[in-house]
Every structure is written in structure tokens, then in C-alpha cells.
N, C-alpha and C. Protein backbone atom coordinates (compact mmCIF):
# COMPACT_ATOMS: atom_id res chain seq x y z
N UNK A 1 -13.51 -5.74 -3.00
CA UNK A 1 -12.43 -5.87 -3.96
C UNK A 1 -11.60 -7.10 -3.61
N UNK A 2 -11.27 -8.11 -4.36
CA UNK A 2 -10.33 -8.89 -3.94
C UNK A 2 -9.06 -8.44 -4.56
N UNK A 3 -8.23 -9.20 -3.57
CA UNK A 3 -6.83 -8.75 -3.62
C UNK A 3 -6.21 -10.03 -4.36
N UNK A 4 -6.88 -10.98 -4.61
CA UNK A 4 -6.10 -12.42 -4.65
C UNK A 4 -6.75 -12.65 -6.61
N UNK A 5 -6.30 -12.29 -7.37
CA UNK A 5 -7.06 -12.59 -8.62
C UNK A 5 -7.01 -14.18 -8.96
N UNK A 6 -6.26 -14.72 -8.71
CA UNK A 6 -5.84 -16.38 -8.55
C UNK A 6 -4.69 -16.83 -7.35
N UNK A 7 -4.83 -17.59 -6.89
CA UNK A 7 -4.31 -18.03 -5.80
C UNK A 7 -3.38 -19.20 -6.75
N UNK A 8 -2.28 -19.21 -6.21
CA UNK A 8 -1.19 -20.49 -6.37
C UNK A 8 -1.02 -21.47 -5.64
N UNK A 9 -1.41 -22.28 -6.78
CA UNK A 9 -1.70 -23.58 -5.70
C UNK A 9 0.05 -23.53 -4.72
N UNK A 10 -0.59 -24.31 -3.54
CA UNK A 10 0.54 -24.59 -2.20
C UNK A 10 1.67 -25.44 -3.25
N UNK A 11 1.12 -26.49 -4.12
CA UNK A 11 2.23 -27.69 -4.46
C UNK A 11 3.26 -26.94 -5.48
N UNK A 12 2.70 -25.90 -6.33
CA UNK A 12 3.58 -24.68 -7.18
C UNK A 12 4.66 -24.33 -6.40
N UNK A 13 4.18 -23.46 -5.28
CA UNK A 13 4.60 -22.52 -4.58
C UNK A 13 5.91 -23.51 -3.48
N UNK A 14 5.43 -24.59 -3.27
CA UNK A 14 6.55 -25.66 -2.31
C UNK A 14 7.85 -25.79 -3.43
N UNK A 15 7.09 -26.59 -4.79
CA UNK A 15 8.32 -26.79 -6.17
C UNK A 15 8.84 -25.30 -6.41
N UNK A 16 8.75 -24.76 -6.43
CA UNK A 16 9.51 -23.08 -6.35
C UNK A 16 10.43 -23.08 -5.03
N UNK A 17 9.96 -23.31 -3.93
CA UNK A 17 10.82 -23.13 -3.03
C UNK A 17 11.80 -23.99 -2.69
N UNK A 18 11.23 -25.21 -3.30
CA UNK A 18 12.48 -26.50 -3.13
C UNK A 18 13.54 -26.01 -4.12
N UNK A 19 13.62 -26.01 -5.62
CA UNK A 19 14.09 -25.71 -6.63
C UNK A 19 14.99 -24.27 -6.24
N UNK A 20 14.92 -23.21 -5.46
CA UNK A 20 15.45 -21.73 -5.05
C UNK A 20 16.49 -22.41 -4.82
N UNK A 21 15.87 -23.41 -3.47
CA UNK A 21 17.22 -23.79 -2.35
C UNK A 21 17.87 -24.53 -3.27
N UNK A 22 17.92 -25.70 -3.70
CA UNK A 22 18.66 -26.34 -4.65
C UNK A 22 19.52 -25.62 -5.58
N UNK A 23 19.13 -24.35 -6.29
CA UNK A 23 19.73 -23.66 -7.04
C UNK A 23 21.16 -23.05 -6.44
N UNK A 24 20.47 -22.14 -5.03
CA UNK A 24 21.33 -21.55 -3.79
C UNK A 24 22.32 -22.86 -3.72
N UNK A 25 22.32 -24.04 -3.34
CA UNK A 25 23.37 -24.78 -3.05
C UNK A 25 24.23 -25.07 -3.69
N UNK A 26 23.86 -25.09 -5.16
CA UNK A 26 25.30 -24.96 -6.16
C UNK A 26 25.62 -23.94 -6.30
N UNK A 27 25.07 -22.36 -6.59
CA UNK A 27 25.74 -21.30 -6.84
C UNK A 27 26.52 -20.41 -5.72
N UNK A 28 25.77 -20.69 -4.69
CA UNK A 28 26.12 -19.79 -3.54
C UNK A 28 27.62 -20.16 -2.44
N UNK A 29 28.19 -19.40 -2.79
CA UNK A 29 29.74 -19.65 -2.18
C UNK A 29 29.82 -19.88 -0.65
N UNK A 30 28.71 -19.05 0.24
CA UNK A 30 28.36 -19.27 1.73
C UNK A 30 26.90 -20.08 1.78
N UNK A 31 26.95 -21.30 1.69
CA UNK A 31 25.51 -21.86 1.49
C UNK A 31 24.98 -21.82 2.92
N UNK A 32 26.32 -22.18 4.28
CA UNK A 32 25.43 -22.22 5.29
C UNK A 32 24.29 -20.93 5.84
N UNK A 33 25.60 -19.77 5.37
CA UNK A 33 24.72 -17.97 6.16
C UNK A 33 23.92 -18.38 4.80
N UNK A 34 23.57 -18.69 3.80
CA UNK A 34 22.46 -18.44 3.00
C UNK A 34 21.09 -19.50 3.57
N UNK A 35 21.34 -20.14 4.56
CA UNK A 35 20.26 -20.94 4.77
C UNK A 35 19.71 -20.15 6.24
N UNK A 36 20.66 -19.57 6.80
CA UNK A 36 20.56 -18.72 7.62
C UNK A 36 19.61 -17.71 7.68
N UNK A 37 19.88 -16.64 6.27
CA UNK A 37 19.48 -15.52 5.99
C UNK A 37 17.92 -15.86 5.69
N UNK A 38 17.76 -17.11 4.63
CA UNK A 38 16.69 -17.67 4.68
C UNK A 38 15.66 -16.98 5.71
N UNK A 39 15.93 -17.90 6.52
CA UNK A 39 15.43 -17.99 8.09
C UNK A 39 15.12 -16.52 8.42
N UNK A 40 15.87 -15.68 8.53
CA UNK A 40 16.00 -14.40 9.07
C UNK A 40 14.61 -13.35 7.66
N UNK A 41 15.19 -13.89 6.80
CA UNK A 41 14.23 -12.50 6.06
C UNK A 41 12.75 -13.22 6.26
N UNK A 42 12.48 -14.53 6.39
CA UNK A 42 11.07 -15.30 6.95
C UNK A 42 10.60 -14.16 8.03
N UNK A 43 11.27 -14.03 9.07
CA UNK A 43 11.19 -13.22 10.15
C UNK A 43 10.90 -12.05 9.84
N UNK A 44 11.67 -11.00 8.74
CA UNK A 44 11.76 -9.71 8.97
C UNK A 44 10.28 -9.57 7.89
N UNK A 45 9.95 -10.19 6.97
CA UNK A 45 8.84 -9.99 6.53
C UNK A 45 7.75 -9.94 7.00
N UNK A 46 7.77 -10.95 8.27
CA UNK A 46 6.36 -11.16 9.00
C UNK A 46 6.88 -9.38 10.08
N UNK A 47 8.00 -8.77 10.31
CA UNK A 47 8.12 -8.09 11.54
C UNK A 47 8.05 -6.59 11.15
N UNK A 48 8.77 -6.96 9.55
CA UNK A 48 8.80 -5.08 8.78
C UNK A 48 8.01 -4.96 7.96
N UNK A 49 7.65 -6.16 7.27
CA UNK A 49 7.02 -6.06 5.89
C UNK A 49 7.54 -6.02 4.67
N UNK A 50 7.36 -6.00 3.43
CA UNK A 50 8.01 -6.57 2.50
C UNK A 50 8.89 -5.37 2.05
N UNK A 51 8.92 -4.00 2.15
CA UNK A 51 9.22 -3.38 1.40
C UNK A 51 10.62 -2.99 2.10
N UNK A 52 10.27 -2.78 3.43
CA UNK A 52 11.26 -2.65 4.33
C UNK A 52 12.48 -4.06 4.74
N UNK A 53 12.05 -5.08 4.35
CA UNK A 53 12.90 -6.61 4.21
C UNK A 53 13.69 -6.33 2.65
N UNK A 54 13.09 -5.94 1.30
CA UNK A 54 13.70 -5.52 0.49
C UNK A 54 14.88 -4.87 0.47
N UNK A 55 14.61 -3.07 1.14
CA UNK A 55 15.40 -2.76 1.02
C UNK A 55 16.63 -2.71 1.98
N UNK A 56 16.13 -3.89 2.71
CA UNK A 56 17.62 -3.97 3.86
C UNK A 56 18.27 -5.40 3.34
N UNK A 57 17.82 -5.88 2.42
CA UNK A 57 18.82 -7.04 1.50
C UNK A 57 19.54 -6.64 0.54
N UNK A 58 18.93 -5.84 0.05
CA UNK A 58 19.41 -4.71 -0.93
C UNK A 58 20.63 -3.83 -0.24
N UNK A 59 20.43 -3.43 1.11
CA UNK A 59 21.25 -2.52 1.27
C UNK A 59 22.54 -3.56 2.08
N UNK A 60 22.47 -4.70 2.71
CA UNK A 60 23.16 -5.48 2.89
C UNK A 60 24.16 -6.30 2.07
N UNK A 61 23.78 -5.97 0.58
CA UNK A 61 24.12 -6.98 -0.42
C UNK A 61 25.50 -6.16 -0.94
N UNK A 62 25.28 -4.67 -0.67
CA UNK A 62 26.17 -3.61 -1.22
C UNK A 62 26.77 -3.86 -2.46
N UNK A 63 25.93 -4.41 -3.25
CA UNK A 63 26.16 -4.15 -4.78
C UNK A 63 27.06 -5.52 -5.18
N UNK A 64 27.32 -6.85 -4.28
CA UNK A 64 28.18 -7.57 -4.17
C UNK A 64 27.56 -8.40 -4.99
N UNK A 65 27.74 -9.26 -5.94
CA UNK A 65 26.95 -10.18 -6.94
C UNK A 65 27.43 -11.32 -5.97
N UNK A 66 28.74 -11.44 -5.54
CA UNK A 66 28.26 -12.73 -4.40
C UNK A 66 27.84 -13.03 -3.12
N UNK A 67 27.49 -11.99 -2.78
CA UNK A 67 26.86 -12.22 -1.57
C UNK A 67 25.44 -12.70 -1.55
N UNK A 68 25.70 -13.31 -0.28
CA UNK A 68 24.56 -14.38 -0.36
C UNK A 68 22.88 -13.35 -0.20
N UNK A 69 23.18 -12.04 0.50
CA UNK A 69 22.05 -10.92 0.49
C UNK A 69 21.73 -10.90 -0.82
N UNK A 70 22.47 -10.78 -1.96
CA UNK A 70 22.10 -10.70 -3.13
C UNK A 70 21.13 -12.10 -3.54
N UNK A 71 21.81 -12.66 -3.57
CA UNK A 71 21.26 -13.71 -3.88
C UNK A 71 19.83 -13.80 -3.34
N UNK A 72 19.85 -13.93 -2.07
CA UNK A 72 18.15 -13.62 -1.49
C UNK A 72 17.14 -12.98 -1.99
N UNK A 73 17.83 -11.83 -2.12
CA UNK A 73 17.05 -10.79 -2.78
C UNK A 73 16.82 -11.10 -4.34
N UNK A 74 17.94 -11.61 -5.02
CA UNK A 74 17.12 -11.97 -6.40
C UNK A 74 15.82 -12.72 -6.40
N UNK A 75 16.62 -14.13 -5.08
CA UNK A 75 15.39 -15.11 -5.32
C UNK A 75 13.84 -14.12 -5.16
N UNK A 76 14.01 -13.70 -4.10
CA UNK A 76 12.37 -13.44 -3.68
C UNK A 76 11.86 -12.51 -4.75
N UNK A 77 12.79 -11.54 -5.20
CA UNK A 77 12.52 -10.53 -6.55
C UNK A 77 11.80 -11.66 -7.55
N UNK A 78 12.55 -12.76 -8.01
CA UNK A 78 11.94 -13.43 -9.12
C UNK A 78 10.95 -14.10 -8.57
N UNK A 79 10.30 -15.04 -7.57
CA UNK A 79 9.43 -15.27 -7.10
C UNK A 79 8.30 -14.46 -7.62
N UNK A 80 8.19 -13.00 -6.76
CA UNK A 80 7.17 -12.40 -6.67
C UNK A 80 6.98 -11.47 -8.14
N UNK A 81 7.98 -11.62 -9.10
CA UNK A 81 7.77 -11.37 -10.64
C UNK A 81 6.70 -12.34 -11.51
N UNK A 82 6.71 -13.70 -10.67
CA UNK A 82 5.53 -14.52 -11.46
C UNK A 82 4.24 -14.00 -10.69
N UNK A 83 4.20 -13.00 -9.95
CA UNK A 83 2.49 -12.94 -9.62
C UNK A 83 2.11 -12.06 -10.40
N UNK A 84 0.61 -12.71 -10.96
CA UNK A 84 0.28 -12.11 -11.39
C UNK A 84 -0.37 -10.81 -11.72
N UNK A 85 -0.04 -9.67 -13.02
CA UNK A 85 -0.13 -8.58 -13.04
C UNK A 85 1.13 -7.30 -12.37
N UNK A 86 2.16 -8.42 -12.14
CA UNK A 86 3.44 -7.95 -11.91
C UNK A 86 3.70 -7.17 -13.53
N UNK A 87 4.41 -5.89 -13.21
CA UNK A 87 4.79 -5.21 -14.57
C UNK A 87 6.32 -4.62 -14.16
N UNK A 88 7.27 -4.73 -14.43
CA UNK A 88 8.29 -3.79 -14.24
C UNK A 88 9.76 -5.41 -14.10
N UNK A 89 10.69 -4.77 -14.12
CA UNK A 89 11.98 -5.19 -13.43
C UNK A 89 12.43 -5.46 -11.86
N UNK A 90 12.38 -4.47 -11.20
CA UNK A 90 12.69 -4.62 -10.26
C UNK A 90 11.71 -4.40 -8.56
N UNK A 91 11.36 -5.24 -7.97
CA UNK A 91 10.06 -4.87 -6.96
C UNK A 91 9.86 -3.97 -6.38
N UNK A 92 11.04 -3.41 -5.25
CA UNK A 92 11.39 -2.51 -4.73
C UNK A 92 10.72 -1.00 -5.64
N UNK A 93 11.22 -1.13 -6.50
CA UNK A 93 10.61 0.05 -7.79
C UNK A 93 8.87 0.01 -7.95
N UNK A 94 9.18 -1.34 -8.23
CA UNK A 94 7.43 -1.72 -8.47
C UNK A 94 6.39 -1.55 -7.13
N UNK A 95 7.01 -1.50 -6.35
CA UNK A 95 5.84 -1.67 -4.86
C UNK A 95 5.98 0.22 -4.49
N UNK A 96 6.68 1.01 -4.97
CA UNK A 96 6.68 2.16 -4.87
C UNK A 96 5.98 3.13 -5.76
N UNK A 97 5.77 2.20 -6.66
CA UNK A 97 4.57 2.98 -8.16
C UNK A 97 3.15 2.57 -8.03
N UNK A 98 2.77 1.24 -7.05
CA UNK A 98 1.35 0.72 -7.17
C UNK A 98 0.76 1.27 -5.94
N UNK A 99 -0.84 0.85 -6.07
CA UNK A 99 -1.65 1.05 -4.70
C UNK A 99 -1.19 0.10 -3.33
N UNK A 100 -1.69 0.45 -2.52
CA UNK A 100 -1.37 -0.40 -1.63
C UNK A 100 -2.39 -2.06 -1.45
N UNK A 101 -3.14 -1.77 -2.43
CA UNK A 101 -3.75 -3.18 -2.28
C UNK A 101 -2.77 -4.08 -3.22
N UNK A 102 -2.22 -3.40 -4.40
CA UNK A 102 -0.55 -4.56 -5.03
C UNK A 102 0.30 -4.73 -3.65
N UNK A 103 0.43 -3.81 -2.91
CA UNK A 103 1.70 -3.91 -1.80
C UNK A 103 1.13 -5.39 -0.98
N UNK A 104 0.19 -5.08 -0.32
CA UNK A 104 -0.91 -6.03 0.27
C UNK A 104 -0.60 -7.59 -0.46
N UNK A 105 -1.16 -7.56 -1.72
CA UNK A 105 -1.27 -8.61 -2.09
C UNK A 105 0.54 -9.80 -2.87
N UNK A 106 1.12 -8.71 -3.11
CA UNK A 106 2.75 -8.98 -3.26
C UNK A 106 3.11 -9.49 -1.69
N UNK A 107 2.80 -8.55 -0.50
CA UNK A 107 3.44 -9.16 0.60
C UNK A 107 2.77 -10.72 0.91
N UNK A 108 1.58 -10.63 0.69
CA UNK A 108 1.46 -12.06 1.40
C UNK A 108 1.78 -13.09 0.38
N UNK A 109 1.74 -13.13 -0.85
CA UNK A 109 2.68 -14.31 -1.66
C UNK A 109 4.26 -14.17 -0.60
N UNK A 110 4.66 -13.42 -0.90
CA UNK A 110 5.73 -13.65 -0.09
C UNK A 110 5.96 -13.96 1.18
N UNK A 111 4.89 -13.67 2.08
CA UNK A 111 4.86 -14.76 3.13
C UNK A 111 4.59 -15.85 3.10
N UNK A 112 3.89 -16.34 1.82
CA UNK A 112 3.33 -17.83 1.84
C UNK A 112 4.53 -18.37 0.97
N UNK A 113 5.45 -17.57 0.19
CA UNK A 113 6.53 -18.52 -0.20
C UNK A 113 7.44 -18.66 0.87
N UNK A 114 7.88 -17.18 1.74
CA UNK A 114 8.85 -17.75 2.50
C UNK A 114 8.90 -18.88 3.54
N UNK A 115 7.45 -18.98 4.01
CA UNK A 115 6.86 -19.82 5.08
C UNK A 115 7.94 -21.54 4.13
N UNK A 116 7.63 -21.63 3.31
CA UNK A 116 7.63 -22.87 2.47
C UNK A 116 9.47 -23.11 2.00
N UNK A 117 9.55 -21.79 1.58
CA UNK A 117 11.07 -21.44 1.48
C UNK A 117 11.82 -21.89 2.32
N UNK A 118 11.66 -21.38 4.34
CA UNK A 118 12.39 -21.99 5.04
C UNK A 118 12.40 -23.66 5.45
N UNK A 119 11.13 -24.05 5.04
CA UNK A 119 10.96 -25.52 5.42
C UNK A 119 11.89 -26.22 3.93
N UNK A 120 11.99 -25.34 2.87
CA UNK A 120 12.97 -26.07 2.16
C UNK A 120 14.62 -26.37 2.68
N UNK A 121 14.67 -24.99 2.67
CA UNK A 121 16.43 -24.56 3.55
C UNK A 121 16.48 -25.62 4.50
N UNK A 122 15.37 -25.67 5.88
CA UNK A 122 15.82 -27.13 6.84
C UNK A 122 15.85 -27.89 6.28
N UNK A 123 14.74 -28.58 5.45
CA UNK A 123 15.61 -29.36 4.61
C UNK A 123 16.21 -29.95 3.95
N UNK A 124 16.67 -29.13 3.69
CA UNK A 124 18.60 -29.20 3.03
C UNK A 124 19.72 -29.14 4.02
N UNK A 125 19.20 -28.19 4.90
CA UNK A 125 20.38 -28.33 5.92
C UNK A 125 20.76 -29.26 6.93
N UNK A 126 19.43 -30.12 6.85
CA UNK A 126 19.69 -31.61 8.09
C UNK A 126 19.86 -32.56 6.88
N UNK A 127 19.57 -32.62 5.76
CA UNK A 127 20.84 -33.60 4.66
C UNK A 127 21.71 -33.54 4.89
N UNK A 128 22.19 -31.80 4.62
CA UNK A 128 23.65 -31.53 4.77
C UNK A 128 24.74 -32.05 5.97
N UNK A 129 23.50 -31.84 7.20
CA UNK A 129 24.31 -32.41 8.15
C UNK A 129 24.49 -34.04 8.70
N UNK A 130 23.30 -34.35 8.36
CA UNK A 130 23.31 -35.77 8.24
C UNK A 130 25.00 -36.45 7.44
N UNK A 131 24.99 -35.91 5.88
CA UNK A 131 26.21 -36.53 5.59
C UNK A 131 27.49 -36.05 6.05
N UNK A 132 27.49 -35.09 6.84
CA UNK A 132 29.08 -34.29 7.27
C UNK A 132 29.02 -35.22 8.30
N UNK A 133 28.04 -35.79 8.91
CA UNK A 133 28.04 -36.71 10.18
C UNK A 133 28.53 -38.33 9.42
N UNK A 134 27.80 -38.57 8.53
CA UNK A 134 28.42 -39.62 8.14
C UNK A 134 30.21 -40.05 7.56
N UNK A 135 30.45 -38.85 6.93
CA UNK A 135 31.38 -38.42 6.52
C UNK A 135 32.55 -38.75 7.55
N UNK A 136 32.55 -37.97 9.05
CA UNK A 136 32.98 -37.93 9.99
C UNK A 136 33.20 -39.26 10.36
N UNK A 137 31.65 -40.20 10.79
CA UNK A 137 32.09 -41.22 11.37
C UNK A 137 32.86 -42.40 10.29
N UNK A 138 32.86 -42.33 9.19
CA UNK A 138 33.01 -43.46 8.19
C UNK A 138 34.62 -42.95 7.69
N UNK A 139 34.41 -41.78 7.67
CA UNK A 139 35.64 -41.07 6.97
C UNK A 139 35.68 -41.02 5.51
N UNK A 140 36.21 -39.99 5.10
CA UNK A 140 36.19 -39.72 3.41
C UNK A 140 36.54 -40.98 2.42
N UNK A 141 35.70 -41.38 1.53
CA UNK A 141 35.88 -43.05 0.79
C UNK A 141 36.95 -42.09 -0.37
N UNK A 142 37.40 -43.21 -0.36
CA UNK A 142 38.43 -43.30 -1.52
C UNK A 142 37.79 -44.15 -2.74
N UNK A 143 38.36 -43.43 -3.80
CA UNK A 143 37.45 -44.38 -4.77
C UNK A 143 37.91 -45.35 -5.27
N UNK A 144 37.60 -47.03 -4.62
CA UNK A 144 37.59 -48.61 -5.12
C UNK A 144 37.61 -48.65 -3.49
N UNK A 145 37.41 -48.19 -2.58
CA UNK A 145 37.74 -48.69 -1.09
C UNK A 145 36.27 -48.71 -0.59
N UNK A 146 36.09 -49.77 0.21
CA UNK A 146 34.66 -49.65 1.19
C UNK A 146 35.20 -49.81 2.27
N UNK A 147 34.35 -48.72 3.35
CA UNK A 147 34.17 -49.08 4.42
C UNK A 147 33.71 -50.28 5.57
N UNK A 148 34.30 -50.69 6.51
CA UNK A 148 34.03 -51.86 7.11
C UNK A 148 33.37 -51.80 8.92
């Protein structure tokens, strides 16, 4: 039986993960813990598995539309809504109604996005720091003034 009915190409799956983070950086009120958390649910997926990383973003998010748990959790929710033969709203729901070869095959898209996901978050976050460094040494421009 295969589990993989079409595979997504890597260059899809990178433009998805660049585009998340980019999104995260304008909407998200804590961008740094969101580059953070990033990082961390990378981890808990490879350590709990997907269902159990779900519902501890979910239960972290406590119903908060701004918290950055939420936010996580949407992203990877909508992610793993484009694979295909996905049916339902919400995953958590959905990975509790299918066989375990959907569970199977949902978790590893999601390891192969998050893998890609966190190499987006770094970077963004050594831009980010790159210009707070520049920022620092040059100091905040005023606008008609150059630095010397």
C-alpha cells in the first residue's frame, strides 16, 4: 500500500514555509517566541508525534487568537489541509476519524514541512538580527539625514 499518493515537490513545500514565516512576521505580536516555538514544535513532532504536538498547541494557545501557540497551530493545521485527500476542518478531529496509515502519512508531510519551516524562521531571524545590529551601530536614520 503506499502511503504517499503524490509527493510535494521540496521547492512547493520550502515557498510554503518561507511565505508562513513572512506572514507570522507581520501578524504576530511576539514574532521572536514565535520563531522560537517554531523551533520547539520541529522537536516535539519528531519526539511525540503529530497528534500529541497538536494537541499541546492547542492546549497552550487557551483559546487566545493572539497567541503565538495559536498561530502555530493554525499554520501547520492549514499546511497539512492541502494534502491530499484531506476532508474535514480541523486536524486534530481529522487524525482521530482516519486509519492510521492517514495519521502516518499527515505526520511525515509535517515533518518535511517543519524541517523547512525552521530553516525559514533562521532565516528571518539572522535578518532580523543583522539589522537591530546595524541599527545599533549606525543609529536610527532620520529621514533626509545620512550616516557618515
Amino acid at each position: 500500500m503506499k502511503l504517499w499518493r503524490r509527493r510535494q515537490p521540496v521547492g512547493d513545500r520550502q515557498q510554503l514555509a518561507e511565505e508562513t514565516v513572512r506572514r507570522a512576521q507581520q501578524e504576530v505580536h511576539h514574532f521572536r517566541q514565535y520563531l522560537d516555538l517554531v523551533a520547539e514544535t520541529a522537536a516535539m513532532l519528531r519526539r511525540y508525534g503529530l497528534g500529541q504536538t497538536l494537541a499541546y498547541l492547542q492546549m497552550r494557545s487557551g483559546g487566545r487568537p493572539d497567541s503565538p501557540f495559536t498561530f502555530v497551530y493554525q499554520q501547520l493545521q492549514d499546511h497539512l489541509r492541502r494534502s491530499p485527500g484531506f476532508r474535514g476542518k480541523d486536524v486534530l478531529a481529522y487524525l482521530t476519524q482516519e486509519d492510521s496509515t492517514t495519521y502516518l502519512r499527515l505526520s511525515r508531510e509535517a515533518l518535511a514541512f517543519s524541517d523547512l519551516w525552521v530553516k525559514a524562521a533562521r532565516s528571518v531571524q539572522k535578518g532580523t538580527q543583522k539589522d537591530a545590529k546595524a541599527t545599533r551601530a549606525t543609529g536610527p536614520q532620520v529621514e533626509g539625514e545620512t550616516s557618515v
